[in-house]
N, C-alpha and C. Protein backbone atom coordinates (compact mmCIF):
# COMPACT_ATOMS: atom_id res chain seq x y z
N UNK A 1 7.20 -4.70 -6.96
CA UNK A 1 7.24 -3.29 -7.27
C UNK A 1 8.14 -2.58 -6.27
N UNK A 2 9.34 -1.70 -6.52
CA UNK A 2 10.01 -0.58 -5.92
C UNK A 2 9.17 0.68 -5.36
N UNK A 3 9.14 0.69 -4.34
CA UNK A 3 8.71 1.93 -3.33
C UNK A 3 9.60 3.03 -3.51
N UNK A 4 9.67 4.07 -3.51
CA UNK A 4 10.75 4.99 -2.61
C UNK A 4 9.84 5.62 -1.62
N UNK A 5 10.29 5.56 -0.77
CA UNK A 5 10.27 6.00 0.76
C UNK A 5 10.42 7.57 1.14
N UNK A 6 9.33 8.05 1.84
CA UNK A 6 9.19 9.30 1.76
C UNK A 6 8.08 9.83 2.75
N UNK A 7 8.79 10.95 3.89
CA UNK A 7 8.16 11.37 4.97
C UNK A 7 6.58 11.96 4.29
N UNK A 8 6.32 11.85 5.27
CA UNK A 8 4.54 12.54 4.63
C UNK A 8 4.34 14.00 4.13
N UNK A 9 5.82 14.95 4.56
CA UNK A 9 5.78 16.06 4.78
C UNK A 9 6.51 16.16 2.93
N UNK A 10 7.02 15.59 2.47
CA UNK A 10 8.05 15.22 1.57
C UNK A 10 6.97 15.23 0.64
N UNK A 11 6.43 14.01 0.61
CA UNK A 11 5.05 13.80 -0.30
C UNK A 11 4.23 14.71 -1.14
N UNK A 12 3.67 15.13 0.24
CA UNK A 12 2.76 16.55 0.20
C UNK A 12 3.33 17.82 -0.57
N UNK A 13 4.80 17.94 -0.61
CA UNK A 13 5.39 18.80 -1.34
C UNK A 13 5.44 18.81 -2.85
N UNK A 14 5.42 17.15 -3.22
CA UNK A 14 5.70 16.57 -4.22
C UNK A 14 4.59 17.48 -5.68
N UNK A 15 4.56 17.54 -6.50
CA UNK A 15 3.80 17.55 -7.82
C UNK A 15 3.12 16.68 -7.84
N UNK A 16 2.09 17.02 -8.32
CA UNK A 16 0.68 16.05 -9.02
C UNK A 16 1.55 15.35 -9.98
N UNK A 17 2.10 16.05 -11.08
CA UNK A 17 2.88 14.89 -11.95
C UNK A 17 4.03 14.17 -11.43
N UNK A 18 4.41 14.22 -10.66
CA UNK A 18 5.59 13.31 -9.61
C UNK A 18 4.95 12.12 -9.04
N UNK A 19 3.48 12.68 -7.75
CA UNK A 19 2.59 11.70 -7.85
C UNK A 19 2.39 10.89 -8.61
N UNK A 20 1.99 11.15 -9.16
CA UNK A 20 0.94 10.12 -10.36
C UNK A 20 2.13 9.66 -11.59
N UNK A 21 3.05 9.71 -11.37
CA UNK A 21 3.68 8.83 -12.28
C UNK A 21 4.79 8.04 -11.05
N UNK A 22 4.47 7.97 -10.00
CA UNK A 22 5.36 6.87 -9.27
C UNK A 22 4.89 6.26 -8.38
N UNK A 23 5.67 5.48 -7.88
CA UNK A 23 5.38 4.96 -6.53
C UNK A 23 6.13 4.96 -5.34
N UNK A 24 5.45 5.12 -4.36
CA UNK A 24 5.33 5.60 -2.92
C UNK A 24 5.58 4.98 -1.51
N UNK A 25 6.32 4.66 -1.06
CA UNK A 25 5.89 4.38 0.60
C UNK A 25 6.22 5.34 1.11
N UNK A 26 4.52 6.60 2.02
CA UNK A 26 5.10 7.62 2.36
C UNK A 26 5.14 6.60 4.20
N UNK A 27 6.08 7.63 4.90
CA UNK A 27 6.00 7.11 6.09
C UNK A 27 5.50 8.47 7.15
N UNK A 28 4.65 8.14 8.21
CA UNK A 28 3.75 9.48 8.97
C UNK A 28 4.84 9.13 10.79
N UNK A 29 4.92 10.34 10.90
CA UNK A 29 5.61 10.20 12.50
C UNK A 29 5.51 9.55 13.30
N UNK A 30 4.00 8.94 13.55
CA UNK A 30 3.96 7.63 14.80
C UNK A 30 3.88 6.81 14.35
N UNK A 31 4.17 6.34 12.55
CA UNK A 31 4.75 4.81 12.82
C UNK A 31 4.05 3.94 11.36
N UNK A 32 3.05 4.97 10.86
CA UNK A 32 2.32 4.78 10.08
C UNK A 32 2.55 4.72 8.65
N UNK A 33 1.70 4.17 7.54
CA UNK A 33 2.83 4.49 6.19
C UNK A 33 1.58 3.98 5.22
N UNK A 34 1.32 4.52 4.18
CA UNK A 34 0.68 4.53 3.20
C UNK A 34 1.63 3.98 1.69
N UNK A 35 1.09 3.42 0.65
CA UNK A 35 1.53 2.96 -0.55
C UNK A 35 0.92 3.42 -1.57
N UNK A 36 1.61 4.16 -2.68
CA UNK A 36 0.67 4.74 -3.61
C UNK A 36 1.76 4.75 -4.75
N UNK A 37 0.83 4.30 -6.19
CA UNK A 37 1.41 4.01 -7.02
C UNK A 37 0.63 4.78 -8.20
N UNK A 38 0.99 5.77 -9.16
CA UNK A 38 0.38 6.98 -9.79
C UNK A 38 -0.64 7.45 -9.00
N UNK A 39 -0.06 7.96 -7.68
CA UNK A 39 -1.09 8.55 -6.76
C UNK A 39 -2.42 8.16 -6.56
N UNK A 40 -2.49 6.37 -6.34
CA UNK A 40 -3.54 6.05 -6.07
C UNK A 40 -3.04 4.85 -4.88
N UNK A 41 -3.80 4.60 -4.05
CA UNK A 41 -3.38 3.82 -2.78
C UNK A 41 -3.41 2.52 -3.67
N UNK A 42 -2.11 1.73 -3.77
CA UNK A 42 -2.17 0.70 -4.37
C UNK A 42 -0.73 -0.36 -3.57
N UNK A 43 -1.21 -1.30 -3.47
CA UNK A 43 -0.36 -2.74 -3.01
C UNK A 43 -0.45 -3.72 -3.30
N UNK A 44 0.01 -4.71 -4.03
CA UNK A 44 -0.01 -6.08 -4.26
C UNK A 44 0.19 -6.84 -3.81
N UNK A 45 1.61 -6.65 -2.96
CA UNK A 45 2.15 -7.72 -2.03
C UNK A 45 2.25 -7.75 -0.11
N UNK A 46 0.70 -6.78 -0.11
CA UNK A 46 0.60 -6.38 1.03
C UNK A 46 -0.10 -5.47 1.72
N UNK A 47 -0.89 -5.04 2.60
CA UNK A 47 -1.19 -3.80 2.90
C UNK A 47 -1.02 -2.45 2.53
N UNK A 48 -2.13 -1.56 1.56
CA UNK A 48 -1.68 -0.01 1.18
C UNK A 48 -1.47 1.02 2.48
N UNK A 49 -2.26 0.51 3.82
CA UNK A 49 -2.32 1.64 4.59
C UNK A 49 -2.36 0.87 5.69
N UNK A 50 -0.67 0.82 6.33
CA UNK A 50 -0.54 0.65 8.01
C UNK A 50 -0.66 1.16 8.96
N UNK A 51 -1.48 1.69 9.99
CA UNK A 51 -1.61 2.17 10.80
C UNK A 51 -0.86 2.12 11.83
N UNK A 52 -0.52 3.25 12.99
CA UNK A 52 0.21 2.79 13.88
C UNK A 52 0.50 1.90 14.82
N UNK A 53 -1.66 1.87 14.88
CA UNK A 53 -1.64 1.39 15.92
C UNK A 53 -1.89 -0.76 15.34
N UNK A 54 -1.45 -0.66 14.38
CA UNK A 54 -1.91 -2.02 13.56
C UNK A 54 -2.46 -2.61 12.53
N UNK A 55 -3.62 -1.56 12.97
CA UNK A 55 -4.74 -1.94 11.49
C UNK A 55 -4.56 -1.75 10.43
N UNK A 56 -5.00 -2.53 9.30
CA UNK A 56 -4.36 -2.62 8.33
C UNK A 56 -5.57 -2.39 6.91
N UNK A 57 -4.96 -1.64 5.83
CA UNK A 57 -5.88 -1.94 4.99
C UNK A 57 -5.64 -2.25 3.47
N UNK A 58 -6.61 -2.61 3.02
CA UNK A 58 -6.55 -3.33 1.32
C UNK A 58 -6.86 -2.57 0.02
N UNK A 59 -5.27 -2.01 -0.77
CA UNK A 59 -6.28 -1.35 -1.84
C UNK A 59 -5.64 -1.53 -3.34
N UNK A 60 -6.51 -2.00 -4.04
CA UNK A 60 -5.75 -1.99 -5.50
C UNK A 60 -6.41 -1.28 -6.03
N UNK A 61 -5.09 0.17 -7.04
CA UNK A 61 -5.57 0.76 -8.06
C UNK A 61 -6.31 2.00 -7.17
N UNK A 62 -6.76 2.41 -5.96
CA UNK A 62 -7.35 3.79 -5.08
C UNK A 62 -8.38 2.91 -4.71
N UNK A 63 -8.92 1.80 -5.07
CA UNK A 63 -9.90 0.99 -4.38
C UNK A 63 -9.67 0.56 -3.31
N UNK A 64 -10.42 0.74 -2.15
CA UNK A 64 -10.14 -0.78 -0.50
C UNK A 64 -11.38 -1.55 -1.19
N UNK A 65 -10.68 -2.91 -0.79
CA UNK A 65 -11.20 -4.46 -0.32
C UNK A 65 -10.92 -4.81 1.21
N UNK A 66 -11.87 -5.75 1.22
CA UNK A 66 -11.66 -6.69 2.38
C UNK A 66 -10.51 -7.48 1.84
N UNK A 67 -9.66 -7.92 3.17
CA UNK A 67 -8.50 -8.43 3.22
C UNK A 67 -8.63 -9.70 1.99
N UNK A 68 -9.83 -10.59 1.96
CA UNK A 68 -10.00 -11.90 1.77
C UNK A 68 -10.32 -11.39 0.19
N UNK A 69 -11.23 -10.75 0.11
CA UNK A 69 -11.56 -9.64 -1.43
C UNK A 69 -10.23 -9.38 -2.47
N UNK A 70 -9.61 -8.39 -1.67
CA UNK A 70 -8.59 -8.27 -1.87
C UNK A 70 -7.11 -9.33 -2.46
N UNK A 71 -7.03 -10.55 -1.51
CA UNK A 71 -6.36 -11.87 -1.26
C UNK A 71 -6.82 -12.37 -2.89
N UNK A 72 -7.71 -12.34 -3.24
CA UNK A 72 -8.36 -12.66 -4.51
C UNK A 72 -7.92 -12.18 -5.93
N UNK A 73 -8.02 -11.18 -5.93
CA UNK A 73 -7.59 -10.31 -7.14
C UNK A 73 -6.36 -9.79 -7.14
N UNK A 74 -5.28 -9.81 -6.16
CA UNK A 74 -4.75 -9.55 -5.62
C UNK A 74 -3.53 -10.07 -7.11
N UNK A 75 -2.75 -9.58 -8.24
CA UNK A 75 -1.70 -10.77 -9.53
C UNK A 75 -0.67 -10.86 -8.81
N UNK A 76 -0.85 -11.95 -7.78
CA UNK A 76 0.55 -12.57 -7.13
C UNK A 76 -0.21 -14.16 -7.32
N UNK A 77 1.50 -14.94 -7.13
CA UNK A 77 0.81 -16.22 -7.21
C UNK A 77 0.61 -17.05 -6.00
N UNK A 78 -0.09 -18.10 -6.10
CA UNK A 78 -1.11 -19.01 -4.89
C UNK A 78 -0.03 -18.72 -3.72
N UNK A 79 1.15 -19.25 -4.36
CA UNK A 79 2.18 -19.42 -2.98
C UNK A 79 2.07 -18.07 -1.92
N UNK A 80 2.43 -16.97 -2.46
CA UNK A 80 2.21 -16.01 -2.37
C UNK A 80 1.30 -15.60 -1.56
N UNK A 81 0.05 -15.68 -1.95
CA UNK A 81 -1.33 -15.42 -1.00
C UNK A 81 -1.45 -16.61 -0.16
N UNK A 82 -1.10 -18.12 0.01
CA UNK A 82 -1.23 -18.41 0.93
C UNK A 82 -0.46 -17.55 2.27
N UNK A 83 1.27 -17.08 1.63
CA UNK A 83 2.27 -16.86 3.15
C UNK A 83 1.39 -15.72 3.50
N UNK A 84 0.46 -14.95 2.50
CA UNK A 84 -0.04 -13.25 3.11
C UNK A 84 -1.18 -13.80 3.60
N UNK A 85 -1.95 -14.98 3.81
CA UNK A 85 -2.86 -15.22 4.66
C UNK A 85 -2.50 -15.99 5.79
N UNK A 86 -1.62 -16.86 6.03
CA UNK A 86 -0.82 -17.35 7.31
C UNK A 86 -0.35 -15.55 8.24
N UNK A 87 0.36 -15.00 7.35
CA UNK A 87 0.35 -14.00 7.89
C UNK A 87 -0.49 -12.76 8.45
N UNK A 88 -1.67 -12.34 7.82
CA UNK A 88 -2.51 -11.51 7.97
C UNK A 88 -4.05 -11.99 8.73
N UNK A 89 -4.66 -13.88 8.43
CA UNK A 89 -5.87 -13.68 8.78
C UNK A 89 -5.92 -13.84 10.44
């Protein structure tokens, strides 16, 4: 899926119908960045919500999962979720 990239301040400006019919990587000043796809926190191939300081979180569709939850339901294939669990657990 295609992101476009967009300060937080940018976002926030945006329309409800702009929202919700696209998708998102907004990015926040210290480093941080959220994913939202018809204005709902959504990622497939990765973390919806990076934190600055690291932490990371899991959401398909405005839902969070646990990473491993998530890793599950997650329509990518095996190969796929193995490299995002070498990488993430």
């Amino acid at each position: 899926m295609k992101y476009r990239n967009i300060s937080l301040k940018n976002y926030l400006n945006l329309s409800e119908k702009v929202k919700n019919n696209g998708s998102f990587c907004v990015f926040y000043e210290l480093g941080g960045k959220d994913y939202y796809v018809n204005g709902k926190k959504h990622r497939e191939n990765g973390p919806a919500v990076e934190y600055y300081n690291g932490i990371k979180d899991w959401y398909l569709n405005g839902l969070f999962y646990p990473f491993e939850e998530w890793l599950e339901l997650a329509p990518i294939s095996n190969e796929e979720k193995i490299l995002l669990k070498l990488k993430y657990s």
